[in-house]
PDB file of N, CA and C in Angstrom:
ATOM      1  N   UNK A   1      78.439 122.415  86.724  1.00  0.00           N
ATOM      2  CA  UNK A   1      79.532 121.627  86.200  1.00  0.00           C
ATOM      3  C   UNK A   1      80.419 121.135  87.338  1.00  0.00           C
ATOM      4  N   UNK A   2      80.683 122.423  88.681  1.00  0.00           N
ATOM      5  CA  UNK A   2      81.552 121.013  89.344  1.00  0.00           C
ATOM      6  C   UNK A   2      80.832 120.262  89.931  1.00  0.00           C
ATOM      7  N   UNK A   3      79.503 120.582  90.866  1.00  0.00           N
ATOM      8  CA  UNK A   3      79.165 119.520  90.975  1.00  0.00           C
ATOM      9  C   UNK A   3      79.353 118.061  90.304  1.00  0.00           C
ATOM     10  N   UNK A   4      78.750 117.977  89.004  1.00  0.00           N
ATOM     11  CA  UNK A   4      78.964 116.828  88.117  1.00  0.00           C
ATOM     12  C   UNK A   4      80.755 116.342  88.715  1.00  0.00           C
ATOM     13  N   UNK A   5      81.452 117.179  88.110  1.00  0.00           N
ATOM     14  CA  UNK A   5      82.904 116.958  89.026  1.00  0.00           C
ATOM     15  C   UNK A   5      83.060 116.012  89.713  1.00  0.00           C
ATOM     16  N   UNK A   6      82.643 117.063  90.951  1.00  0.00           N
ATOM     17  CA  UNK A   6      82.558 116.114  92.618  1.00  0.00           C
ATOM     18  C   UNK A   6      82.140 114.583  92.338  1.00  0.00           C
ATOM     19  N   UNK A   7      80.859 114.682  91.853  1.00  0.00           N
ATOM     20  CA  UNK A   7      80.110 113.347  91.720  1.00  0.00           C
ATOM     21  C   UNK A   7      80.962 112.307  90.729  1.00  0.00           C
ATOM     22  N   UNK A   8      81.268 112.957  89.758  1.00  0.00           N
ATOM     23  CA  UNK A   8      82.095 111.514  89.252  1.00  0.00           C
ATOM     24  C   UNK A   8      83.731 111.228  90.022  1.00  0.00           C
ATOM     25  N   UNK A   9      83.864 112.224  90.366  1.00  0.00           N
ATOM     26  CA  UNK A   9      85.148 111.624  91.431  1.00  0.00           C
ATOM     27  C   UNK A   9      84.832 111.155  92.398  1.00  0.00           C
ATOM     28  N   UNK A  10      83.856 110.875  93.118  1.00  0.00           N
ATOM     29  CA  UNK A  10      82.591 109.856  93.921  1.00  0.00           C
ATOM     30  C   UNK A  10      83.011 108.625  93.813  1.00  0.00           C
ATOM     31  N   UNK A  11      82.194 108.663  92.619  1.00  0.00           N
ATOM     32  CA  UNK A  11      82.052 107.623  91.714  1.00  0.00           C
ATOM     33  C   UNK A  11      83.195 106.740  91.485  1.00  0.00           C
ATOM     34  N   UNK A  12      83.911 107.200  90.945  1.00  0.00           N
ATOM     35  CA  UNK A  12      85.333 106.620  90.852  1.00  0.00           C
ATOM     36  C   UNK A  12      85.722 106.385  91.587  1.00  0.00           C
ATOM     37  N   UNK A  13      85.855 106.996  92.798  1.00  0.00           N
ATOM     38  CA  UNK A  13      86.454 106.179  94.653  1.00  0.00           C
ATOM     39  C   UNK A  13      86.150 105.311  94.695  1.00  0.00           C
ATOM     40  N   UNK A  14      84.637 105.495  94.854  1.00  0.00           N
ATOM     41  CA  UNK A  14      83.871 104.116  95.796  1.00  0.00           C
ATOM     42  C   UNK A  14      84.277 103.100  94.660  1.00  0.00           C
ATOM     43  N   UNK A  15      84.407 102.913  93.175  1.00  0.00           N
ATOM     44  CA  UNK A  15      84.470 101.853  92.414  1.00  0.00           C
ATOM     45  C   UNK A  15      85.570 101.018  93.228  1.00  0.00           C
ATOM     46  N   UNK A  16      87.168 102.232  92.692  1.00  0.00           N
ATOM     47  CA  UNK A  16      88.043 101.675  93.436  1.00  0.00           C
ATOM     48  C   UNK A  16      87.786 100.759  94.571  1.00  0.00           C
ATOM     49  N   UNK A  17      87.083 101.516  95.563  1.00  0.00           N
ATOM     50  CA  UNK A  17      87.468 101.371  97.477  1.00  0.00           C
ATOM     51  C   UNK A  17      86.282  99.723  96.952  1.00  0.00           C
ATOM     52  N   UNK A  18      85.936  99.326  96.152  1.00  0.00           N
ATOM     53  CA  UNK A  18      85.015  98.196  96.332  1.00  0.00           C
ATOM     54  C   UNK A  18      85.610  97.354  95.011  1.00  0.00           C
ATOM     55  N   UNK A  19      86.358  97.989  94.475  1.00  0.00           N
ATOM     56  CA  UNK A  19      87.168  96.665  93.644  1.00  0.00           C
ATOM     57  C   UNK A  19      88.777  96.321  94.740  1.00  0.00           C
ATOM     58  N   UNK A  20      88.980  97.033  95.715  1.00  0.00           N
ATOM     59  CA  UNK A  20      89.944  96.568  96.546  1.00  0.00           C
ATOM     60  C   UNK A  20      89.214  95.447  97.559  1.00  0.00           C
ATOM     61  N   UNK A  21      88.297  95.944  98.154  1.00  0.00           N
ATOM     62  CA  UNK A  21      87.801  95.232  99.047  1.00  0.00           C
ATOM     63  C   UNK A  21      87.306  93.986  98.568  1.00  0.00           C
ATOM     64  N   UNK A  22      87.105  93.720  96.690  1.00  0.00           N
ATOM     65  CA  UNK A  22      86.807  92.013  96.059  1.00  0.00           C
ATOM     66  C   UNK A  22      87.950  91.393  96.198  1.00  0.00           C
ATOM     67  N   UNK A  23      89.042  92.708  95.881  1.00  0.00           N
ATOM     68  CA  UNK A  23      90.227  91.390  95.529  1.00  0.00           C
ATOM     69  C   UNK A  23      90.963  90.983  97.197  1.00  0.00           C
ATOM     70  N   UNK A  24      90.876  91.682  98.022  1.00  0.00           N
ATOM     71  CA  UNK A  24      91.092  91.480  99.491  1.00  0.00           C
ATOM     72  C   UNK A  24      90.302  89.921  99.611  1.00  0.00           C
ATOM     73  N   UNK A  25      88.995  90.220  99.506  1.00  0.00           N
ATOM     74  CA  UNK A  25      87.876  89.104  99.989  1.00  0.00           C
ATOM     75  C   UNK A  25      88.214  87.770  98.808  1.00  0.00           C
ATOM     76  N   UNK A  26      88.964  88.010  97.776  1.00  0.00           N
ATOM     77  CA  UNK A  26      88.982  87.368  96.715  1.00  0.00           C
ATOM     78  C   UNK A  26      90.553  86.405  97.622  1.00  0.00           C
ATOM     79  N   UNK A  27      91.424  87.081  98.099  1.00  0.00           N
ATOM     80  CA  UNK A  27      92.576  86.694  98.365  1.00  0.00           C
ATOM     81  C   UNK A  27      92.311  85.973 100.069  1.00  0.00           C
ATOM     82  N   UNK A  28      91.701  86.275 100.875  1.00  0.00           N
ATOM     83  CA  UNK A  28      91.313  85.424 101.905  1.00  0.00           C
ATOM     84  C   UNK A  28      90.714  83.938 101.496  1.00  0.00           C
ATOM     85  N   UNK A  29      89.856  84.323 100.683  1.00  0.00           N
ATOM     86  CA  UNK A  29      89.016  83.033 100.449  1.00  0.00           C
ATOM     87  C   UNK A  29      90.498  82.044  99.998  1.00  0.00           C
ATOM     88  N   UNK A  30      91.199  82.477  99.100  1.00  0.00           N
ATOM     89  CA  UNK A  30      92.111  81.734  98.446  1.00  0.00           C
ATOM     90  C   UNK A  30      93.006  81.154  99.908  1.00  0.00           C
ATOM     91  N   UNK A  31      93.469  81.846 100.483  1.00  0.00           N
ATOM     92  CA  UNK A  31      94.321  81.499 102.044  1.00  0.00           C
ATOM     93  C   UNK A  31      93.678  80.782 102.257  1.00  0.00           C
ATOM     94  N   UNK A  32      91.925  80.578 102.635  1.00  0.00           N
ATOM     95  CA  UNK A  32      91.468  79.960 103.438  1.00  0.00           C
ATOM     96  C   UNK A  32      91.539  78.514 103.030  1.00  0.00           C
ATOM     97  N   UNK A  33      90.793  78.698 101.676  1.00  0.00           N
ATOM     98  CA  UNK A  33      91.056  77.112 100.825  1.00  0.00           C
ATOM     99  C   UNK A  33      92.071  76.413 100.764  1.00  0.00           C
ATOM    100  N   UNK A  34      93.068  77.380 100.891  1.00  0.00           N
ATOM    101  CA  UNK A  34      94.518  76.678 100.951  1.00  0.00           C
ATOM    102  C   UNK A  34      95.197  76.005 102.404  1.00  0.00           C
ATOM    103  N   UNK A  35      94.909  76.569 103.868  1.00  0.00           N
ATOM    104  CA  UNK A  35      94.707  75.957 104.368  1.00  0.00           C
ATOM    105  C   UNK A  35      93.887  74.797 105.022  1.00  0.00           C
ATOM    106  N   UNK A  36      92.883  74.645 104.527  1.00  0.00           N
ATOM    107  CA  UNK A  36      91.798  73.534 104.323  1.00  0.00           C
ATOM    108  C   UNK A  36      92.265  72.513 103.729  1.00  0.00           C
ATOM    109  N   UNK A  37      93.087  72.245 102.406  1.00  0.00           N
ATOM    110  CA  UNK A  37      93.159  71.726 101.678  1.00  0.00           C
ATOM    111  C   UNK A  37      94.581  71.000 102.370  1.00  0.00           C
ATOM    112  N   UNK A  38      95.508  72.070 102.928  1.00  0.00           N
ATOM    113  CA  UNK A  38      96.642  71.364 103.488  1.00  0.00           C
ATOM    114  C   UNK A  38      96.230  70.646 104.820  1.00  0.00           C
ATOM    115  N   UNK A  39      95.140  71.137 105.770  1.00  0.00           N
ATOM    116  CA  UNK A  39      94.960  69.961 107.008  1.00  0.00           C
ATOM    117  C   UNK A  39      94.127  68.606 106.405  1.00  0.00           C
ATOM    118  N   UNK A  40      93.538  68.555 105.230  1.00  0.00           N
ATOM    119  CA  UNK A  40      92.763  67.408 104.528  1.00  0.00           C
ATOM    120  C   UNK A  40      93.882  66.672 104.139  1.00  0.00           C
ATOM    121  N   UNK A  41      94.967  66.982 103.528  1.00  0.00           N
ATOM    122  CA  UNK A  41      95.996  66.328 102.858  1.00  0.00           C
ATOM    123  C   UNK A  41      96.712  65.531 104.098  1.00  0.00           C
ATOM    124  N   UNK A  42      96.964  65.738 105.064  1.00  0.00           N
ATOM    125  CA  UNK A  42      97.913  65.396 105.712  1.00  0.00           C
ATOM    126  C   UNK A  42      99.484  66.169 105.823  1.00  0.00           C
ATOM    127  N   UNK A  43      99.434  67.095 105.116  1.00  0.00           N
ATOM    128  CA  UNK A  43     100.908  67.548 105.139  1.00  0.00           C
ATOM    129  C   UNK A  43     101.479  67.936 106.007  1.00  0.00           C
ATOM    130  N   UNK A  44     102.566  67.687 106.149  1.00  0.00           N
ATOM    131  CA  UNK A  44     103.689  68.021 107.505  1.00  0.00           C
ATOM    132  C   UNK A  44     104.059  69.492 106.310  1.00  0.00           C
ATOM    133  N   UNK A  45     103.638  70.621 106.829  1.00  0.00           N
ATOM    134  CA  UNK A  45     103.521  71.821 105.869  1.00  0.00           C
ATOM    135  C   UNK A  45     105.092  72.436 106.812  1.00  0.00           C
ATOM    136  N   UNK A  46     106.286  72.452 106.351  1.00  0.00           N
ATOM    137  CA  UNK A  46     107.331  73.452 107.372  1.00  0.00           C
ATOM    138  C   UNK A  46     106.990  74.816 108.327  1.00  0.00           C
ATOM    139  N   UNK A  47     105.410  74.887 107.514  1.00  0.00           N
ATOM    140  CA  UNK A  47     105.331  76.396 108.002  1.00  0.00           C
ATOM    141  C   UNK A  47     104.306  76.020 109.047  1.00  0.00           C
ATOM    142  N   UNK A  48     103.889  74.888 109.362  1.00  0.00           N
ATOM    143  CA  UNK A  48     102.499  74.638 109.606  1.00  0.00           C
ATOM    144  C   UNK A  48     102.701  74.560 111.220  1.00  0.00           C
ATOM    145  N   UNK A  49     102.047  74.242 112.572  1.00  0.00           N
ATOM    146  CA  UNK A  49     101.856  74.393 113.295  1.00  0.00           C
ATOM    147  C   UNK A  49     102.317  73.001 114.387  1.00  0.00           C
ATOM    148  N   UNK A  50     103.756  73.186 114.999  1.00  0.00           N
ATOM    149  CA  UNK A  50     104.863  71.982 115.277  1.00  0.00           C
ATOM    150  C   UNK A  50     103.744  71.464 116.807  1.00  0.00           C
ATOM    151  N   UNK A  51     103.335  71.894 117.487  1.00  0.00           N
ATOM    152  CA  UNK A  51     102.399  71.117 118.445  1.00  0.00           C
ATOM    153  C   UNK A  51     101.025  72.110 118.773  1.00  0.00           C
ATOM    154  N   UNK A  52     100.261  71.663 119.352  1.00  0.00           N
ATOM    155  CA  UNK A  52      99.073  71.890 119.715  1.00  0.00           C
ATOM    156  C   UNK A  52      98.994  72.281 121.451  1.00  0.00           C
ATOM    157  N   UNK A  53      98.844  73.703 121.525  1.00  0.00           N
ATOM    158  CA  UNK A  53      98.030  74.168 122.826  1.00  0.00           C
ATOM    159  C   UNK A  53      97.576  73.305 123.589  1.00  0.00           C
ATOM    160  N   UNK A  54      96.983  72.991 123.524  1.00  0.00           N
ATOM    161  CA  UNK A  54      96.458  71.738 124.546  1.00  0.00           C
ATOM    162  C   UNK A  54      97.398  70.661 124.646  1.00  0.00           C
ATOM    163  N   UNK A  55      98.142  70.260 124.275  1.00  0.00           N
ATOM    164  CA  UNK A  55      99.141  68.941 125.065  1.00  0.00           C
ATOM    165  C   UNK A  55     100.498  70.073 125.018  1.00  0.00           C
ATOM    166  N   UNK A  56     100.840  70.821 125.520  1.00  0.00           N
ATOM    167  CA  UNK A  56     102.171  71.412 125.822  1.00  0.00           C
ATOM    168  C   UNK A  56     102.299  71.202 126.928  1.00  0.00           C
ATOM    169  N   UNK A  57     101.276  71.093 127.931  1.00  0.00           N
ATOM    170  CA  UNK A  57     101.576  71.272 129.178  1.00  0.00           C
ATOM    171  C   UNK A  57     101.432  69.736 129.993  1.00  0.00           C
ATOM    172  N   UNK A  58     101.939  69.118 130.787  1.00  0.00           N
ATOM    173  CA  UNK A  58     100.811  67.865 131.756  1.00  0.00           C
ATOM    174  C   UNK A  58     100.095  68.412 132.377  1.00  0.00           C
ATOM    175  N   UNK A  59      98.802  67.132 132.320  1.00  0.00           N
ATOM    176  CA  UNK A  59      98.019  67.721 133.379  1.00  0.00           C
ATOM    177  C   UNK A  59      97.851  67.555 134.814  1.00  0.00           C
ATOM    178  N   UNK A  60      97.627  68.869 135.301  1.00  0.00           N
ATOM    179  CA  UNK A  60      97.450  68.551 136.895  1.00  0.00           C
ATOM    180  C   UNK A  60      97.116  67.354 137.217  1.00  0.00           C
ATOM    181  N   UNK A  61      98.099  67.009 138.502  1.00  0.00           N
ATOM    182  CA  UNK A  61      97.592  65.682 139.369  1.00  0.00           C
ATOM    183  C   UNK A  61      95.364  65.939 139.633  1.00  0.00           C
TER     184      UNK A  61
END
């Protein structure tokens, strides 16, 4: 009998530890689309990214 125990409290973790890790993977995908969707649009987003790495600097003579 505890065995059985052990094993369904197993069981029940890993469900958990792999219904966290959908809605994690569920919530990236959503970020990701969402920034995709704002560099396709054109939006001047407030939060979004005011210049680009590469032209901050001049370039060497």
């Amino acid at each position: 009998m505890y065995d059985y125990e052990i094993y369904k409290n197993r069981q029940a973790e890993l469900l958990r530890r792999a219904d966290q890790e959908r809605l994690a993977r569920q919530v990236r995908q959503v970020r990701r689309d969402e920034r995709r969707a704002g560099r396709r649009s054109g939006d001047n987003d407030p939060k979004g990214q005011v210049n680009s790495p590469r032209n901050r600097f001049a370039r060497a003579a």
